[in-house]
Protein backbone atom coordinates (compact mmCIF):
# COMPACT_ATOMS: atom_id res chain seq x y z
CA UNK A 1 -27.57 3.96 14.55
CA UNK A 2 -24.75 6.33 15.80
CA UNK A 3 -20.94 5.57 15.23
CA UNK A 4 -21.09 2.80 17.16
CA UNK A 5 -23.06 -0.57 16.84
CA UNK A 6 -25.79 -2.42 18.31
CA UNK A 7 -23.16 -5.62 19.30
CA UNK A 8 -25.44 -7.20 21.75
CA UNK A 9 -28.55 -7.47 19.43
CA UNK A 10 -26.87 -10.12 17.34
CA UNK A 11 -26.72 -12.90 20.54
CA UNK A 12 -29.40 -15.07 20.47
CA UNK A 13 -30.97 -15.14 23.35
CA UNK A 14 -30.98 -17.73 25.55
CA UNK A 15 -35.17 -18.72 25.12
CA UNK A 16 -34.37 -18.64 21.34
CA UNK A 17 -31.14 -20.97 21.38
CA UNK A 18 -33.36 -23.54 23.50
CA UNK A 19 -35.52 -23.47 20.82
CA UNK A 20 -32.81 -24.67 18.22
CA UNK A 21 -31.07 -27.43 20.11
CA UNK A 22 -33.83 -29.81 18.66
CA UNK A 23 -32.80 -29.19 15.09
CA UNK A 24 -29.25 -29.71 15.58
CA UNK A 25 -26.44 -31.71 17.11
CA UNK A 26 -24.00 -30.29 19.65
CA UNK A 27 -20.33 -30.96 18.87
CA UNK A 28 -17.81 -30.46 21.15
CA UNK A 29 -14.28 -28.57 20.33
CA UNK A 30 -11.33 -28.94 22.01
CA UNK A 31 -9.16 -25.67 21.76
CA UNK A 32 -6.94 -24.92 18.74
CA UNK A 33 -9.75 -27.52 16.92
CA UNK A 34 -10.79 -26.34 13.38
CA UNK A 35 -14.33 -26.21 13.35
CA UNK A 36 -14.24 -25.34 9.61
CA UNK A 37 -11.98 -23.53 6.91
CA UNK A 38 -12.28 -20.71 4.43
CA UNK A 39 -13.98 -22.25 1.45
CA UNK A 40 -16.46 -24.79 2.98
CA UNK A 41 -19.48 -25.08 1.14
CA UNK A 42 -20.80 -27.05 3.84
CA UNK A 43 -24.61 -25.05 3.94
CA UNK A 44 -25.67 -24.81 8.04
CA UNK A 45 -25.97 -22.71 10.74
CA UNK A 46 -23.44 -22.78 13.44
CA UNK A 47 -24.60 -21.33 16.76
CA UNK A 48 -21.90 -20.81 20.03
CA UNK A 49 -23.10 -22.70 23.14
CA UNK A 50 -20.13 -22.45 25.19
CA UNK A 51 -16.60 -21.43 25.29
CA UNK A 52 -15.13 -18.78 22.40
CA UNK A 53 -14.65 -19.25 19.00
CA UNK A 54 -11.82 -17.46 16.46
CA UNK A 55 -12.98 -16.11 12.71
CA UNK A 56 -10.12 -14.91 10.94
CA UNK A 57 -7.89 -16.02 7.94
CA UNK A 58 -4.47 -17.02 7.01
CA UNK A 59 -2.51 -15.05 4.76
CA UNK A 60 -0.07 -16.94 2.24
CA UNK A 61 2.66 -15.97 4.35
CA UNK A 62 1.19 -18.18 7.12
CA UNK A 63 0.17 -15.43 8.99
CA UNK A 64 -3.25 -14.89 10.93
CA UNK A 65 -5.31 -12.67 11.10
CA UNK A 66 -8.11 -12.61 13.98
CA UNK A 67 -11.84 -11.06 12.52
CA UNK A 68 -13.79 -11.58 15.64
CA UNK A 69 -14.08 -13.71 18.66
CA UNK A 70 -17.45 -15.69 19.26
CA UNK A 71 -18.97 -16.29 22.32
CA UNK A 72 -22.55 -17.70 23.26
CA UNK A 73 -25.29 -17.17 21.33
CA UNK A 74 -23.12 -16.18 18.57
CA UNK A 75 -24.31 -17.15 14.83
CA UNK A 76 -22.12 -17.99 12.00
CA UNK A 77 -22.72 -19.69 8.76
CA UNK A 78 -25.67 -17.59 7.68
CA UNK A 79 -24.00 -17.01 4.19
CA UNK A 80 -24.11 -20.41 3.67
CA UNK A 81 -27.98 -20.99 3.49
CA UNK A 82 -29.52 -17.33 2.27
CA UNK A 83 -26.97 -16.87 -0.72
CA UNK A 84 -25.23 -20.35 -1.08
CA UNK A 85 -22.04 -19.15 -0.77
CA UNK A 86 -18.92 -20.39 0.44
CA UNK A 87 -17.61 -19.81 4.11
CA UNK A 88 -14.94 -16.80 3.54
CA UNK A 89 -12.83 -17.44 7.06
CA UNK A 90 -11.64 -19.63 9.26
CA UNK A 91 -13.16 -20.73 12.40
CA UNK A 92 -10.88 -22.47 15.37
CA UNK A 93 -11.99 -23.35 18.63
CA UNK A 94 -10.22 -20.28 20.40
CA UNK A 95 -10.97 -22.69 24.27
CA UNK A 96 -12.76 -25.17 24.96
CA UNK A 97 -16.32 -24.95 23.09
CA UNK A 98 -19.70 -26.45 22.42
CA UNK A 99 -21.32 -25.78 18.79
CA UNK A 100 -25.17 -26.07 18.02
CA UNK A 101 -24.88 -27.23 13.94
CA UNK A 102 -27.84 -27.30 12.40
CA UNK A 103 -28.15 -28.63 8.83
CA UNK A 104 -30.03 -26.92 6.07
CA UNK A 105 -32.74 -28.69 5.93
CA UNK A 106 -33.46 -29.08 9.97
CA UNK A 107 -32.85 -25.44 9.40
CA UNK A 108 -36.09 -24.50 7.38
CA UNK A 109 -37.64 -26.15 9.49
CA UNK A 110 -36.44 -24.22 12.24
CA UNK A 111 -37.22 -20.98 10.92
CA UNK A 112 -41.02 -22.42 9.44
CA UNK A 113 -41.76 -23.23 13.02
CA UNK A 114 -40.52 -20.43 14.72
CA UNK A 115 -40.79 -16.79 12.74
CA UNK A 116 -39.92 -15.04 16.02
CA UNK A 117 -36.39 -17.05 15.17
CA UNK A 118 -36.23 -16.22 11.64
CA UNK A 119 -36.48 -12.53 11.70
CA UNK A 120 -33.82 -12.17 14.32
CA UNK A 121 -31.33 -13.95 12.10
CA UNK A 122 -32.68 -12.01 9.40
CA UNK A 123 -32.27 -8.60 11.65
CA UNK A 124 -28.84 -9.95 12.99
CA UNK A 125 -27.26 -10.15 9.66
CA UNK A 126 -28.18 -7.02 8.74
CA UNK A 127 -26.40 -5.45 11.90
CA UNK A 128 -23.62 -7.26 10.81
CA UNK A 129 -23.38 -5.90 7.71
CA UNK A 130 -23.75 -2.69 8.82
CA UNK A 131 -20.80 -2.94 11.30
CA UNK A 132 -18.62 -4.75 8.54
CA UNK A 133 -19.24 -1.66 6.41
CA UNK A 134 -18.38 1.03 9.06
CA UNK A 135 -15.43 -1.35 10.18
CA UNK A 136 -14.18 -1.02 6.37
CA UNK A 137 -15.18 2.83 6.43
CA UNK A 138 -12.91 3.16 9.69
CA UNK A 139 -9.96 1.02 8.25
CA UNK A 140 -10.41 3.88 5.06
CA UNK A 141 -10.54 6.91 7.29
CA UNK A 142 -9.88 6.81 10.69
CA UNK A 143 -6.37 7.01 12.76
CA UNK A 144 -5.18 3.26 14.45
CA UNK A 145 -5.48 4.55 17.79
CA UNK A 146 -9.07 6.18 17.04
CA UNK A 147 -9.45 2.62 15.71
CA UNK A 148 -7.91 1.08 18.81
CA UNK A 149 -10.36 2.97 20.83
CA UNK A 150 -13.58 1.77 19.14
CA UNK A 151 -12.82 -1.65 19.47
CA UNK A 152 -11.93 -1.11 23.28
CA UNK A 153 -15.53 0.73 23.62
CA UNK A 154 -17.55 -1.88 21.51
CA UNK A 155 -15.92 -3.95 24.07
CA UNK A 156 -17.43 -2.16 26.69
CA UNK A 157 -20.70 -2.23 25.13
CA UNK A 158 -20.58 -5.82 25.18
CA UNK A 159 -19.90 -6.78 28.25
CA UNK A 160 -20.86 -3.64 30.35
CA UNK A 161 -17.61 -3.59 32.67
CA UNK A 162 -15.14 -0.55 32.52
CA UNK A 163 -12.21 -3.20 32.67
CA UNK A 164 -11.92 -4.62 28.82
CA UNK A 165 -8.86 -7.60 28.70
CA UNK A 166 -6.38 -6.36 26.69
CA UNK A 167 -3.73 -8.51 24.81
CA UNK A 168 -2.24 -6.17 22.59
CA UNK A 169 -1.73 -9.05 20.23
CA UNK A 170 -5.08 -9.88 19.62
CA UNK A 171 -5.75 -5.94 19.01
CA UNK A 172 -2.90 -6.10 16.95
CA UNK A 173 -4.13 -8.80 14.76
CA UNK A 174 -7.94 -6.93 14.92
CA UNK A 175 -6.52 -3.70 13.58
CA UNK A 176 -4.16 -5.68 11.43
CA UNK A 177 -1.24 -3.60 12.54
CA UNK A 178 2.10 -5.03 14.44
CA UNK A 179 1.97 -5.05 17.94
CA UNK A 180 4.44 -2.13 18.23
CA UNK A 181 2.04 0.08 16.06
CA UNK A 182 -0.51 -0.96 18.42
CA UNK A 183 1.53 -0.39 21.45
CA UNK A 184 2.19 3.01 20.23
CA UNK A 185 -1.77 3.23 19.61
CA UNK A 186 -2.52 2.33 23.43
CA UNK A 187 -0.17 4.64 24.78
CA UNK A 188 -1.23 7.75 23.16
CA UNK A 189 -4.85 6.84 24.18
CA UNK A 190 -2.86 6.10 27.73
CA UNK A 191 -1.50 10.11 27.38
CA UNK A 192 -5.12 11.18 26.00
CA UNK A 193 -6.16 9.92 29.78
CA UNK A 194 -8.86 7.76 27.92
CA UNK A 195 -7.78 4.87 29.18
CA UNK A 196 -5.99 3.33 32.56
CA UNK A 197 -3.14 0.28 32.46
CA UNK A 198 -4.19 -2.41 34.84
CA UNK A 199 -2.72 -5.93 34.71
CA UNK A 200 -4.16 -7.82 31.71
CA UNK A 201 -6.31 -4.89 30.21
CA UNK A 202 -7.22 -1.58 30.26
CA UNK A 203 -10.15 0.47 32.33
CA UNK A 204 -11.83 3.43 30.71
CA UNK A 205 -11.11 6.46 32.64
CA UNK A 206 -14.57 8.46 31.62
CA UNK A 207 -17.17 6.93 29.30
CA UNK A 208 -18.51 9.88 28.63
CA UNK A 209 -15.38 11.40 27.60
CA UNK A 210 -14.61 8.78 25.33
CA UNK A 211 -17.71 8.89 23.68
CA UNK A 212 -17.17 12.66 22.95
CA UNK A 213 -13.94 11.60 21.79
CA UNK A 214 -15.42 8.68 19.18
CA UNK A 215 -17.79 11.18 18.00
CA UNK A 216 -15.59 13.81 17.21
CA UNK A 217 -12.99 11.64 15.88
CA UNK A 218 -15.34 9.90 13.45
CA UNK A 219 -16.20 13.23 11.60
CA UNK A 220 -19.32 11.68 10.15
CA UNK A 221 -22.93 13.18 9.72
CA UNK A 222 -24.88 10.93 12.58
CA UNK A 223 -27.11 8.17 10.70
């Protein structure tokens, strides 16, 4: 793996989260809803079925401070059952959304009965420690707007569209910067003709160019 990571190989796929629904319940989540807090030892795993879900924390100031946003297919809760460990953010029903919670017990079950299952959560939490690592490297290292423009192209990866939504806020809150700092971020990628305004986002002028870009920027020997 590059300077970027494999996003899309920690979804579930959609034959795989059929096979869970058995072992769990689906709760519904109306938006703004706490689905759980920082601290929980509440062992399960939580899987996205519909709608978006925020992972972040509040600081003692009262501030937040977005981690991610979930979407289907999306695991969370993993620490929970392979190390017994506490839940270490917050998760809040970012719209409306369905969750697939399956208990700890229905969950050994699940993963007895279907291996296939079990080494993809196994697989996907090591991708996610891999990108939590580089994340921290980057936060160490690299320039907010070099930052800024990672995010934007993991984006991309994602969802495969040139047009990423863009509230500068939620960057903001990603990069854990003020929205001016990453205002001034977006505009110097703006002037680096990376990127294109559009209303409620940005487009990526040349992939290819931003890749170079990434890749020089990073300054790392490839892995």
């Amino acid at each position: 793996m590059s300077y970027i990571h494999g996003i899309a190989q920690t979804v579930m796929p959609d034959d795989y989260l059929d096979n869970c629904m058995p072992y769990g319940n689906v709760k519904a989540y109306a938006a703004s809803t706490t689905i759980h807090d920082r601290g929980s030892k509440n062992k399960g795993l939580s899987i996205v079925v519909s709608g978006e879900v925020k992972i972040g924390n509040y600081g003692l100031d009262g501030s937040y401070q977005i981690t991610t946003i979930l979407r289907r297919g999306d695991t969370f809760g993993e620490f929970t059952l392979y190390a017994s460990l506490a839940r270490t953010h917050h998760a809040q029903a970012l719209t409306e959304c369905k969750i697939l919670q399956i208990p700890e017990p229905a969950f050994h079950s699940l993963v007895s009965q279907h291996p296939a299952i079990a080494a993809f959560i196994t697989r996907s939490l090591a991708i996610k420690l891999h990108a939590a690592l580089e994340r921290l490297d980057d936060i160490r290292r690299l320039p907010t707007h070099v930052q800024l423009a990672k995010l934007i192209y993991q984006a991309h990866l994602t969802s495969r569209r040139d047009f990423i939504p863009l509230r500068q806020s939620d960057y903001a809150e990603r990069l854990g910067v003020t929205v001016l700092t990453a205002h001034k971020s977006l505009t110097k990628l703006y002037d680096m003709q990376l990127l294109e305004k559009r209303y409620g986002g940005v487009v990526i002028s040349n992939i290819e160019r931003l890749e170079k870009f990434l890749k020089e920027s990073s300054s790392l020997l490839p892995i």
